[in-house]
C-alpha atoms as a PDB file:
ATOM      1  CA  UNK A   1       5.410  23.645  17.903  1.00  0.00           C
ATOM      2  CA  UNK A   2       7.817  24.148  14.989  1.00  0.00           C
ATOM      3  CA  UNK A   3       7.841  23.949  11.231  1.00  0.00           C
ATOM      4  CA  UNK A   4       4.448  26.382  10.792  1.00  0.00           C
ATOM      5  CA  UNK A   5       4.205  27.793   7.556  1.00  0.00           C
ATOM      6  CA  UNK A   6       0.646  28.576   6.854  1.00  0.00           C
ATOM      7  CA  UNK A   7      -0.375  29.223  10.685  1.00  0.00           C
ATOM      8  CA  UNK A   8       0.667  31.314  13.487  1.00  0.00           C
ATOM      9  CA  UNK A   9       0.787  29.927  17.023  1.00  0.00           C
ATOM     10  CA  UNK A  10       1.215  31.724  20.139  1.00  0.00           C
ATOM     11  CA  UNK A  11      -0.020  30.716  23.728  1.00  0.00           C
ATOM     12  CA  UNK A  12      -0.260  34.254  25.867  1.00  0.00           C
ATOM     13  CA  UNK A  13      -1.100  33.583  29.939  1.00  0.00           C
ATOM     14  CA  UNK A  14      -4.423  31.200  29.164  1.00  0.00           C
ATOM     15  CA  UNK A  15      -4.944  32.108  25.904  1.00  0.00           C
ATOM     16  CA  UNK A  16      -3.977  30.418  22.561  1.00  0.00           C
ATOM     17  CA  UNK A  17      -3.772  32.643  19.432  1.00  0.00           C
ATOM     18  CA  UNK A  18      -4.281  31.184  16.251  1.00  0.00           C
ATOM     19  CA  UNK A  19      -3.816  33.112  13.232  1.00  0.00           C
ATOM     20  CA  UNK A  20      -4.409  31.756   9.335  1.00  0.00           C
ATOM     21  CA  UNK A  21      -0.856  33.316   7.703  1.00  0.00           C
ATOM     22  CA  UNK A  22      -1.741  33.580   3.942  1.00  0.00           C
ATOM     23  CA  UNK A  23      -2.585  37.221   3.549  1.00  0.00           C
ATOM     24  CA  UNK A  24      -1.589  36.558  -0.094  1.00  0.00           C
ATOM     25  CA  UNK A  25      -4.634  34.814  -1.101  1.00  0.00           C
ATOM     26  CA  UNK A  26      -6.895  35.415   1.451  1.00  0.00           C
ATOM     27  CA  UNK A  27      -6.037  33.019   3.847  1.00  0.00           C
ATOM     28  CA  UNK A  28      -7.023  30.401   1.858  1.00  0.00           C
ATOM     29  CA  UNK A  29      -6.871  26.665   3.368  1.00  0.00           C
ATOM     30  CA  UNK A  30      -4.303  24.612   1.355  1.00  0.00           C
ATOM     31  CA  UNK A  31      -3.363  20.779   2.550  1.00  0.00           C
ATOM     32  CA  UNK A  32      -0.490  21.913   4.551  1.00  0.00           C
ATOM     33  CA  UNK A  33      -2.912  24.680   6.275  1.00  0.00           C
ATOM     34  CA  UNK A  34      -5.082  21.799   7.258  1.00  0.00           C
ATOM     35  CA  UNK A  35      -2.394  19.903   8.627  1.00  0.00           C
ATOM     36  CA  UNK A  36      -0.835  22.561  10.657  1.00  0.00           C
ATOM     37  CA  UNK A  37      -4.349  23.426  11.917  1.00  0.00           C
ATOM     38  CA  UNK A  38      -4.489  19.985  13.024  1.00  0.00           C
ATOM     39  CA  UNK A  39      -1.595  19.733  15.161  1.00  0.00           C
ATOM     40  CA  UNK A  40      -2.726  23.154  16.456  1.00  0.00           C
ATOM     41  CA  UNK A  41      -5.718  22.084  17.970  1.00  0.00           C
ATOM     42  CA  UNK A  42      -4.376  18.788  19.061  1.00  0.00           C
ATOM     43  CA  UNK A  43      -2.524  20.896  21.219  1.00  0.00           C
ATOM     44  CA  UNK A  44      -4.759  23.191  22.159  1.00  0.00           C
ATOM     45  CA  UNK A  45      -7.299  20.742  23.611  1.00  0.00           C
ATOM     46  CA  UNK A  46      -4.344  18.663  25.267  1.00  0.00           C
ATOM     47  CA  UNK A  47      -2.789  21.633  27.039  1.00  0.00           C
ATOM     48  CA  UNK A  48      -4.330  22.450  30.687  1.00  0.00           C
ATOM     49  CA  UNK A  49      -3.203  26.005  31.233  1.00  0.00           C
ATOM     50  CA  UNK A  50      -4.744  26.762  28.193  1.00  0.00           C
ATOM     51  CA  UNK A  51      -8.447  28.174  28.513  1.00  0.00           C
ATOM     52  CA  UNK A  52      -9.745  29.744  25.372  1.00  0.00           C
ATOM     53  CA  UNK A  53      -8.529  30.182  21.654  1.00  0.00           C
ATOM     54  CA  UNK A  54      -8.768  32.867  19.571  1.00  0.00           C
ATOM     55  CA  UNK A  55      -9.140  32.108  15.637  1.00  0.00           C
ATOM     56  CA  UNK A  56      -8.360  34.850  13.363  1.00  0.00           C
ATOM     57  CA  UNK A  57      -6.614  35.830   9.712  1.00  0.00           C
ATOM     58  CA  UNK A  58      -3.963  37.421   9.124  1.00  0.00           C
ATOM     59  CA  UNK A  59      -4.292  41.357   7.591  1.00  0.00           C
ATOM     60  CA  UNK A  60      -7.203  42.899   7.083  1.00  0.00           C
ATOM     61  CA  UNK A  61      -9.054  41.913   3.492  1.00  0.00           C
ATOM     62  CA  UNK A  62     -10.270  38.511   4.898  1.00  0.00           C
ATOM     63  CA  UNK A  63     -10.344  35.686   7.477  1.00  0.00           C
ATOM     64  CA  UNK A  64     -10.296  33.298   4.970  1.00  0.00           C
ATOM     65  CA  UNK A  65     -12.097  32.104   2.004  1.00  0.00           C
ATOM     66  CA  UNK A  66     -11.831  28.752   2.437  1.00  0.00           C
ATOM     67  CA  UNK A  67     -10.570  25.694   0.313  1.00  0.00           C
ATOM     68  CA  UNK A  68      -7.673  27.058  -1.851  1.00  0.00           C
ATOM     69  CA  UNK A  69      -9.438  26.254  -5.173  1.00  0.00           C
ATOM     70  CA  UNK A  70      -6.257  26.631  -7.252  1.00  0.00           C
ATOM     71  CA  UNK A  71      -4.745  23.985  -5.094  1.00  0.00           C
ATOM     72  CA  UNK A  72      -7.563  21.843  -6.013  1.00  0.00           C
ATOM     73  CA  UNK A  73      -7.621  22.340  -9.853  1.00  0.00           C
ATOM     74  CA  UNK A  74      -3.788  21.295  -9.698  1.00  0.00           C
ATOM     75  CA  UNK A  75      -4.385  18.282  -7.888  1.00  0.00           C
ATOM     76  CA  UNK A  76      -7.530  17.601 -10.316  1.00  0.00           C
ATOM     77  CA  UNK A  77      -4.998  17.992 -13.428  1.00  0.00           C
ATOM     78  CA  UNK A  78      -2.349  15.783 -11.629  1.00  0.00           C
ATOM     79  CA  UNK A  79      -5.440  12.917 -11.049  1.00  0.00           C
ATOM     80  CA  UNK A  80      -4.399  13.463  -7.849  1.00  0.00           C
ATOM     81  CA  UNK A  81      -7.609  14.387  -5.971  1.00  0.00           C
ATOM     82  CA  UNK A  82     -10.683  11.882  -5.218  1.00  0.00           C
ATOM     83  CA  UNK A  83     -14.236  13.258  -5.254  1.00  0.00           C
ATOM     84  CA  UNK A  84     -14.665  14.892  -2.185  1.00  0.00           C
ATOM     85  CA  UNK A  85     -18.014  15.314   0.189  1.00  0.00           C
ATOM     86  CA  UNK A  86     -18.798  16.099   3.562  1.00  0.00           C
ATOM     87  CA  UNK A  87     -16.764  15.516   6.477  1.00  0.00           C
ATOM     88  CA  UNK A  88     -12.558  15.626   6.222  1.00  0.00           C
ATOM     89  CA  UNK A  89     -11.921  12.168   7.542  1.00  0.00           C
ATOM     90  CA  UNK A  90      -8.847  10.511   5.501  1.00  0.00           C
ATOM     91  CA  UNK A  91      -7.916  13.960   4.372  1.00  0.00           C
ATOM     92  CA  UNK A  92      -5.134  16.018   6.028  1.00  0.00           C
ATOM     93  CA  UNK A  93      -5.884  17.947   9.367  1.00  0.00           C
ATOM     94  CA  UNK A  94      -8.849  15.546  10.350  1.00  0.00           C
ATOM     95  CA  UNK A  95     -10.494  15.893  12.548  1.00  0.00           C
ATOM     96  CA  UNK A  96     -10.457  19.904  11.036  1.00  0.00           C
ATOM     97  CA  UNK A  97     -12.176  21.889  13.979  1.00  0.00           C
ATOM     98  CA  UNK A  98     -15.653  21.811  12.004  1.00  0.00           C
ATOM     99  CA  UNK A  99     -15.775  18.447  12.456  1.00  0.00           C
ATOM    100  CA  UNK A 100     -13.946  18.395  16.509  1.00  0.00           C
ATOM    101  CA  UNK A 101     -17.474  17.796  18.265  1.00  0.00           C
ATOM    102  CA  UNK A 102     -15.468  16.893  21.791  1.00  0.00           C
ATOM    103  CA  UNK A 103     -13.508  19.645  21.749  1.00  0.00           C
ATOM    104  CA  UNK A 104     -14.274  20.734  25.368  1.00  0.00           C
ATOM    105  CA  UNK A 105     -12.628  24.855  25.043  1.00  0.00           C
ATOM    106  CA  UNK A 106     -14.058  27.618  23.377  1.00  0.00           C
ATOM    107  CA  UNK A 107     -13.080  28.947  20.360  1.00  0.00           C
ATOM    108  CA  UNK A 108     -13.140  32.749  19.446  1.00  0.00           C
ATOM    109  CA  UNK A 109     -13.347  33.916  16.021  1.00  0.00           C
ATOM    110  CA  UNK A 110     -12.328  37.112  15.174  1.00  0.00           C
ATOM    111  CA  UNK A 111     -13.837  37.857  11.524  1.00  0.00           C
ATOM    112  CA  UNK A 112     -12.623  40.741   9.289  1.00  0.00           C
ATOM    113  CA  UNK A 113     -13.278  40.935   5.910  1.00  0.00           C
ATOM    114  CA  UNK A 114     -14.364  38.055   3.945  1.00  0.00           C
ATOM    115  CA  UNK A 115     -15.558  34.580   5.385  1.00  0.00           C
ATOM    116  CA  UNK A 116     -16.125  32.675   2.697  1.00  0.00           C
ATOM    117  CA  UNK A 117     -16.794  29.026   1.768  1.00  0.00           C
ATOM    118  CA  UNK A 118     -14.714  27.064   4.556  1.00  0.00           C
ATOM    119  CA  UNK A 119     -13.682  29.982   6.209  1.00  0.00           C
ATOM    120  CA  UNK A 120     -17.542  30.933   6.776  1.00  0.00           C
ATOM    121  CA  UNK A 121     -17.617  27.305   8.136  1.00  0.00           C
ATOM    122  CA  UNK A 122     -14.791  27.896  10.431  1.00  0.00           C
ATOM    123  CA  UNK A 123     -16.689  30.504  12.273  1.00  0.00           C
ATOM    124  CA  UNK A 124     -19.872  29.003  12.143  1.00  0.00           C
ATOM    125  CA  UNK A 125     -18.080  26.221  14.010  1.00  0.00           C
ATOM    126  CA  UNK A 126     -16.389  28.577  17.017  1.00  0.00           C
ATOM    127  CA  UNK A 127     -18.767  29.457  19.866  1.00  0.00           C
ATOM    128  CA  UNK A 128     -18.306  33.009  19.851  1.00  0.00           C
ATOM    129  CA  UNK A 129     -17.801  35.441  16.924  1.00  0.00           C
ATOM    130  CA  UNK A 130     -17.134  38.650  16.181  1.00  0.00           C
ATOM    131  CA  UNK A 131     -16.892  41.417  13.431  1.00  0.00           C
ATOM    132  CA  UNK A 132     -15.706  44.085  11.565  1.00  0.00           C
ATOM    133  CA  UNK A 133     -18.760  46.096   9.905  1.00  0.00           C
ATOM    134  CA  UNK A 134     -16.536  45.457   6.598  1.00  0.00           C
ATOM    135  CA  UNK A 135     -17.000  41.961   7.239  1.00  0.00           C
ATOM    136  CA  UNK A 136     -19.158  39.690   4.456  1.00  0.00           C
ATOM    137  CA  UNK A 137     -19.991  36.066   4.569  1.00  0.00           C
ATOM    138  CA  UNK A 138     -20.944  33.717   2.320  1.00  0.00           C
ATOM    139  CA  UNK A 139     -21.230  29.904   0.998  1.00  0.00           C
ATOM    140  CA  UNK A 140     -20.943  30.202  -2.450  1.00  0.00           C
ATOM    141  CA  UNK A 141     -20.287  26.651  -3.259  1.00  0.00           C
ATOM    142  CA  UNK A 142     -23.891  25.735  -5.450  1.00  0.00           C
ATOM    143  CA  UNK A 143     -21.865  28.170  -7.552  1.00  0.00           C
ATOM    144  CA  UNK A 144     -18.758  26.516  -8.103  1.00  0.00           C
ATOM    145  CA  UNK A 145     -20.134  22.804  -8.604  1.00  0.00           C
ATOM    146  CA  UNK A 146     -19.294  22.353  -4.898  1.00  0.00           C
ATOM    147  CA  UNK A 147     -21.115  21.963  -1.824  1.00  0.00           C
ATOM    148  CA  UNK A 148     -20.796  23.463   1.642  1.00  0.00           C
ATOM    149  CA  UNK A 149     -19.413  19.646   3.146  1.00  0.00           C
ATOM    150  CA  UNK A 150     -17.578  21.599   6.255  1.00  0.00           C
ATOM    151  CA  UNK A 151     -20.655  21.753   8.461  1.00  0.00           C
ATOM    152  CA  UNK A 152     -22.536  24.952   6.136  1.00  0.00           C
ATOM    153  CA  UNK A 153     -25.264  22.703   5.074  1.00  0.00           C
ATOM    154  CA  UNK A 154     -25.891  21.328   8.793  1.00  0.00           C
ATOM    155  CA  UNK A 155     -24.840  24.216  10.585  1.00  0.00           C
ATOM    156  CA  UNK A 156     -26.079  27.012   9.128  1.00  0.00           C
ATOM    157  CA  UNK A 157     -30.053  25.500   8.656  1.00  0.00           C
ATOM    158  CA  UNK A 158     -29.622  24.931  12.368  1.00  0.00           C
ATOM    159  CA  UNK A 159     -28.236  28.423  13.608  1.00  0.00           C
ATOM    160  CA  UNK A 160     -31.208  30.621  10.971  1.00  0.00           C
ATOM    161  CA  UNK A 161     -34.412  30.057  10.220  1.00  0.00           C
ATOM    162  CA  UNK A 162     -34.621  27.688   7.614  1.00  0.00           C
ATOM    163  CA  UNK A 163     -35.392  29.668   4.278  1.00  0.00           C
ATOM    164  CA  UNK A 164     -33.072  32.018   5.605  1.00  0.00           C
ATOM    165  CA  UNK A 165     -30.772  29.390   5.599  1.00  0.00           C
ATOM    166  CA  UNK A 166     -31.820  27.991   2.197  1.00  0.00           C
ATOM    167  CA  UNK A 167     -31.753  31.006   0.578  1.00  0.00           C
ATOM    168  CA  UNK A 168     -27.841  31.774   1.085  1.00  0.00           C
ATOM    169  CA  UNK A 169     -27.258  27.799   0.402  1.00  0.00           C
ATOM    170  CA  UNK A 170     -28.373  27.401  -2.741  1.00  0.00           C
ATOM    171  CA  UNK A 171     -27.685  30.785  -4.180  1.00  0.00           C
ATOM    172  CA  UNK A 172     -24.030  31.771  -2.877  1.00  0.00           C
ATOM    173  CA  UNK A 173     -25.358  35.275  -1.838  1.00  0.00           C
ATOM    174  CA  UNK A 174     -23.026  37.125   0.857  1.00  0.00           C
ATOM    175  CA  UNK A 175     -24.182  38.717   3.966  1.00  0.00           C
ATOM    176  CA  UNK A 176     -22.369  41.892   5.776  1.00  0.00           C
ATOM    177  CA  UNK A 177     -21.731  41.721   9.092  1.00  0.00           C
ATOM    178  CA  UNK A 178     -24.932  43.583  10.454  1.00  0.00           C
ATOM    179  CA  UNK A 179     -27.124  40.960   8.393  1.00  0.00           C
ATOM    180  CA  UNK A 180     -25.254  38.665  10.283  1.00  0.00           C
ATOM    181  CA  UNK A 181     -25.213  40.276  13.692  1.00  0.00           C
ATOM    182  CA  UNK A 182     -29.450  41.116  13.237  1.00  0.00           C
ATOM    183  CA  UNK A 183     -29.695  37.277  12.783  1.00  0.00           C
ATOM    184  CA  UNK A 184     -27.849  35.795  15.349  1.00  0.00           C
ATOM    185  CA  UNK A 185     -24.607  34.412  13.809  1.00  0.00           C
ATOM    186  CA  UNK A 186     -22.661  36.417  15.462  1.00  0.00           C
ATOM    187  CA  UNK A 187     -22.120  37.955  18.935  1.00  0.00           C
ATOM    188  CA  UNK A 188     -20.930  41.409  18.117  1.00  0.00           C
ATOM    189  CA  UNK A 189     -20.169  43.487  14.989  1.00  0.00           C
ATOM    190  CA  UNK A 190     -18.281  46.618  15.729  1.00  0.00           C
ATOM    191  CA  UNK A 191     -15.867  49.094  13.731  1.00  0.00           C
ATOM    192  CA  UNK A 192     -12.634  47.728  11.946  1.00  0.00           C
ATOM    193  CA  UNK A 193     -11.369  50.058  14.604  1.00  0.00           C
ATOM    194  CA  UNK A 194     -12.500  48.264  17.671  1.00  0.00           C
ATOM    195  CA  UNK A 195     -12.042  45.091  16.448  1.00  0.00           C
ATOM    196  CA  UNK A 196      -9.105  43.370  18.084  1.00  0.00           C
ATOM    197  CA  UNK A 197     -10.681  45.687  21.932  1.00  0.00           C
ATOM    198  CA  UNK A 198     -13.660  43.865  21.494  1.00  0.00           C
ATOM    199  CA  UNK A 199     -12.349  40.474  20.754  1.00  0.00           C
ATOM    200  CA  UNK A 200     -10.051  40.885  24.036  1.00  0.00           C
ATOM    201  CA  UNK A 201     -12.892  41.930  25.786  1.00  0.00           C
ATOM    202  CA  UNK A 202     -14.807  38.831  25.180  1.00  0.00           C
ATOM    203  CA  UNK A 203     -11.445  36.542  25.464  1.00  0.00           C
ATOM    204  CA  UNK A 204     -10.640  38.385  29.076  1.00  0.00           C
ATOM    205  CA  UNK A 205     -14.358  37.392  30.204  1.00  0.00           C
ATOM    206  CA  UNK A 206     -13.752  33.985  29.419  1.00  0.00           C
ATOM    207  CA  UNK A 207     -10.785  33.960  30.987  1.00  0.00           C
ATOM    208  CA  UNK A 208     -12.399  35.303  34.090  1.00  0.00           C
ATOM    209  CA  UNK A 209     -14.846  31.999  34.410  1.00  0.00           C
ATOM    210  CA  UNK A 210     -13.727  29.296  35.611  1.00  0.00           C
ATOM    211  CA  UNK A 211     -12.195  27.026  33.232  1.00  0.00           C
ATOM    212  CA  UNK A 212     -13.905  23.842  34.305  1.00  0.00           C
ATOM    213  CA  UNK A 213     -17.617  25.408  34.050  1.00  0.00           C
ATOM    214  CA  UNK A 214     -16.803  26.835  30.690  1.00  0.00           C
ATOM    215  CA  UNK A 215     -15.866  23.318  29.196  1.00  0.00           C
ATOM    216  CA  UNK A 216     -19.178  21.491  31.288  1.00  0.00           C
ATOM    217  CA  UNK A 217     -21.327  24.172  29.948  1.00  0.00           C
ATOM    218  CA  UNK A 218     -20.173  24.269  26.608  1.00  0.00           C
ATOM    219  CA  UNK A 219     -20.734  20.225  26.839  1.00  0.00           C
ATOM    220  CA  UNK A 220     -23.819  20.147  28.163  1.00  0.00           C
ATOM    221  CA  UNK A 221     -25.416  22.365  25.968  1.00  0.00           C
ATOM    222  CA  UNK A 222     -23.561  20.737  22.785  1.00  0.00           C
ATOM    223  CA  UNK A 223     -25.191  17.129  23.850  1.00  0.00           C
ATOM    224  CA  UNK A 224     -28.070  18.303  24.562  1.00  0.00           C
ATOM    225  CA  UNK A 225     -29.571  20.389  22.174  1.00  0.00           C
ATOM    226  CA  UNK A 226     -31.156  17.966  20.727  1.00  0.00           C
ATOM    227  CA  UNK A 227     -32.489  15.909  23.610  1.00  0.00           C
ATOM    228  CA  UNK A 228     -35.528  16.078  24.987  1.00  0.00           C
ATOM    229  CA  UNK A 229     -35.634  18.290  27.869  1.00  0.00           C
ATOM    230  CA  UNK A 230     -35.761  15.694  30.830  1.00  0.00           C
ATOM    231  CA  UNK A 231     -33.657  13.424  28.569  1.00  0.00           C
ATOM    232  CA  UNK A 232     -31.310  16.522  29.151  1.00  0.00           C
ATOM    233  CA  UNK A 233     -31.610  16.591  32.602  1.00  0.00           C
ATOM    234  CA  UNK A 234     -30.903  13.242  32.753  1.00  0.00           C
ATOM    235  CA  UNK A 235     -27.526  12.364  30.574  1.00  0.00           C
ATOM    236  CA  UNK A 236     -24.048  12.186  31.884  1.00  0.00           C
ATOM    237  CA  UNK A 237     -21.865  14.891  30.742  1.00  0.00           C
ATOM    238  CA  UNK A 238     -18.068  13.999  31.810  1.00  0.00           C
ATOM    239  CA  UNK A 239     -16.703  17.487  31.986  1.00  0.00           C
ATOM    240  CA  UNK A 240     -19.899  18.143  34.942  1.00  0.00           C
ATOM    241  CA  UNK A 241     -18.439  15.598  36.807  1.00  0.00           C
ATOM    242  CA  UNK A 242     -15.250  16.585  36.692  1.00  0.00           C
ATOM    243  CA  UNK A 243     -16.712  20.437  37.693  1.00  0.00           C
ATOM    244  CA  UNK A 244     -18.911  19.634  40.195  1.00  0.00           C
ATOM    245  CA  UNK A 245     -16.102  17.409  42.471  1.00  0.00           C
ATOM    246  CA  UNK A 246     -12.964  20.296  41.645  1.00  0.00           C
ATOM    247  CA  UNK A 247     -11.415  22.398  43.724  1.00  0.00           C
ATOM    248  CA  UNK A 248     -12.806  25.850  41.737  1.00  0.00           C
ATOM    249  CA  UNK A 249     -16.356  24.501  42.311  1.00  0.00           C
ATOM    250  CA  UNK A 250     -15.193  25.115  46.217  1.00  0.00           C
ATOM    251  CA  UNK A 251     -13.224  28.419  45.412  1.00  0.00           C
ATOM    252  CA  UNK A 252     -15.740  30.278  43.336  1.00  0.00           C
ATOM    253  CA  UNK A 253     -18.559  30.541  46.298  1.00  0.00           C
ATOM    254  CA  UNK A 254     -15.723  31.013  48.989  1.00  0.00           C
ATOM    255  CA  UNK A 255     -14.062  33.810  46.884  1.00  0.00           C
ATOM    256  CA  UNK A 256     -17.718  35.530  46.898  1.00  0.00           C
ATOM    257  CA  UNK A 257     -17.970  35.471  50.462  1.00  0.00           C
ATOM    258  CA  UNK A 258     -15.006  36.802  51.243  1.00  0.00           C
ATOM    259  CA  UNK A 259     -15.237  39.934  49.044  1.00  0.00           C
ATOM    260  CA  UNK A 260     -12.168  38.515  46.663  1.00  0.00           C
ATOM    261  CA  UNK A 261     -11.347  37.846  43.194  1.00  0.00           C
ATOM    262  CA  UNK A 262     -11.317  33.330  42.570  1.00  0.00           C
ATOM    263  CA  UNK A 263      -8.135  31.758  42.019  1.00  0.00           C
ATOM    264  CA  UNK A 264      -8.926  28.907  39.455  1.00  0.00           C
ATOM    265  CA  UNK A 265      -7.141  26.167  39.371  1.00  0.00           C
ATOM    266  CA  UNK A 266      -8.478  24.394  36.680  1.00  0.00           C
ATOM    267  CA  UNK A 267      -8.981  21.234  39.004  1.00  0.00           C
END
């Protein structure tokens, strides 16, 4: 992929790296951040031999911290920006990974430092996260005449208990990394130190499972959470299919038996 200025793209055996590259301020998300992000996990999602991503920001003072907000007062001067709410459709980079709901692959993040605003809603959108001790999230939009339109609103009254949830809505206030570990929101929060170990670690077990039950599991329990049990039971979830009639769904028993490490295919 060429012309990235705001995001760093590497694909490493079945893993693709993606790293927000504004250190400067913070990582913050500009238009052309967006965009590239786009394209990123266009490609991503489209690319077979790749298995797992791993979302991260670039240096150590913060994974991002969200909507660059001197971007926006520019474009408010110019009359150039419309009133915004939730959801990015029409805008640049849409659908922005808060909002990809198919997207079949799982999604690392690796949070260090601050996680604020969008960037907070970045992780809260990945399926597995982890921490530096030094790390601090927060939505302080109510604060800034704004609101949390990435998915913070939906997401995070559905991943806490909900005056837990309202209480760090509508007041802005920041949570450390063990707050956020004790309560669920993320998998692991470990040293600065053992950061990057510990986000390989998790990336290498994924890597390990076979690619076509990650994506059917990840699926399945996406639709379903909010179905009925049997109704759960009983809906269609294309990526199963696709699992239950591959080759690996062959491979991973037959590998047991014979005392040997599987040999995914992906098919």
């Amino acid at each position: 992929m060429k012309n990235l200025s705001r995001v760093r793209y590497e694909k490493t055996g079945h893993v693709a790296r993606v790293t927000m590259n504004r250190p400067d301020v913070l990582n913050a998300m500009d238009l052309r951040m967006h965009e590239e992000l786009g394209e990123i996990w266009d490609d991503f999602e489209a690319d077979d031999d790749m298995w797992v991503a791993l979302l991260a920001g670039e240096g150590t003072r913060a994974f991002s911290v969200g909507q660059d907000l001197k971007e926006l007062a520019a474009r408010e001067r110019a009359g150039l920006a419309a009133p915004s709410t939730f959801g990015s459709r029409g805008k640049p980079g849409w659908p922005r990974l808060t909002e990809r709901f198919d997207l079949s692959k799982p999604v690392v993040a690796k949070v260090r430092g601050y996680a604020l605003g969008g960037g907070f809603e970045l992780a809260l959108a990945c399926d597995i996260v982890v921490a530096s001790e030094d790390a601090s999230f927060a939505l302080p939009e109510a604060a800034l005449g704004l609101i949390a339109g990435a998915g913070g609103v939906f997401r995070l009254t559905r991943q806490l208990p909900w005056k837990t949830a309202m209480g760090h809505l509508l007041t802005g206030r920041p949570m450390d990394a063990r707050r956020a570990y004790a309560l669920g929101l993320v998998n692991e929060a470990v040293p600065a130190q053992g950061l990057d170990d510990c986000a390989e670690e998790w990336v290498a077990d994924l890597v390990r499972s076979a690619p076509l039950s990650v994506r059917a599991i990840k699926e399945a329990a996406t639709r379903s959470v909010g179905l009925p049990l049997e109704a759960a039971f009983a809906a269609r979830y294309p990526w199963e299919q696709r699992r239950m009639h591959s080759a690996d769904a062959v491979e991973g028993p037959r590998a047991f038996t014979e005392k040997r490490k599987p040999e995914w295919q992906g098919r």
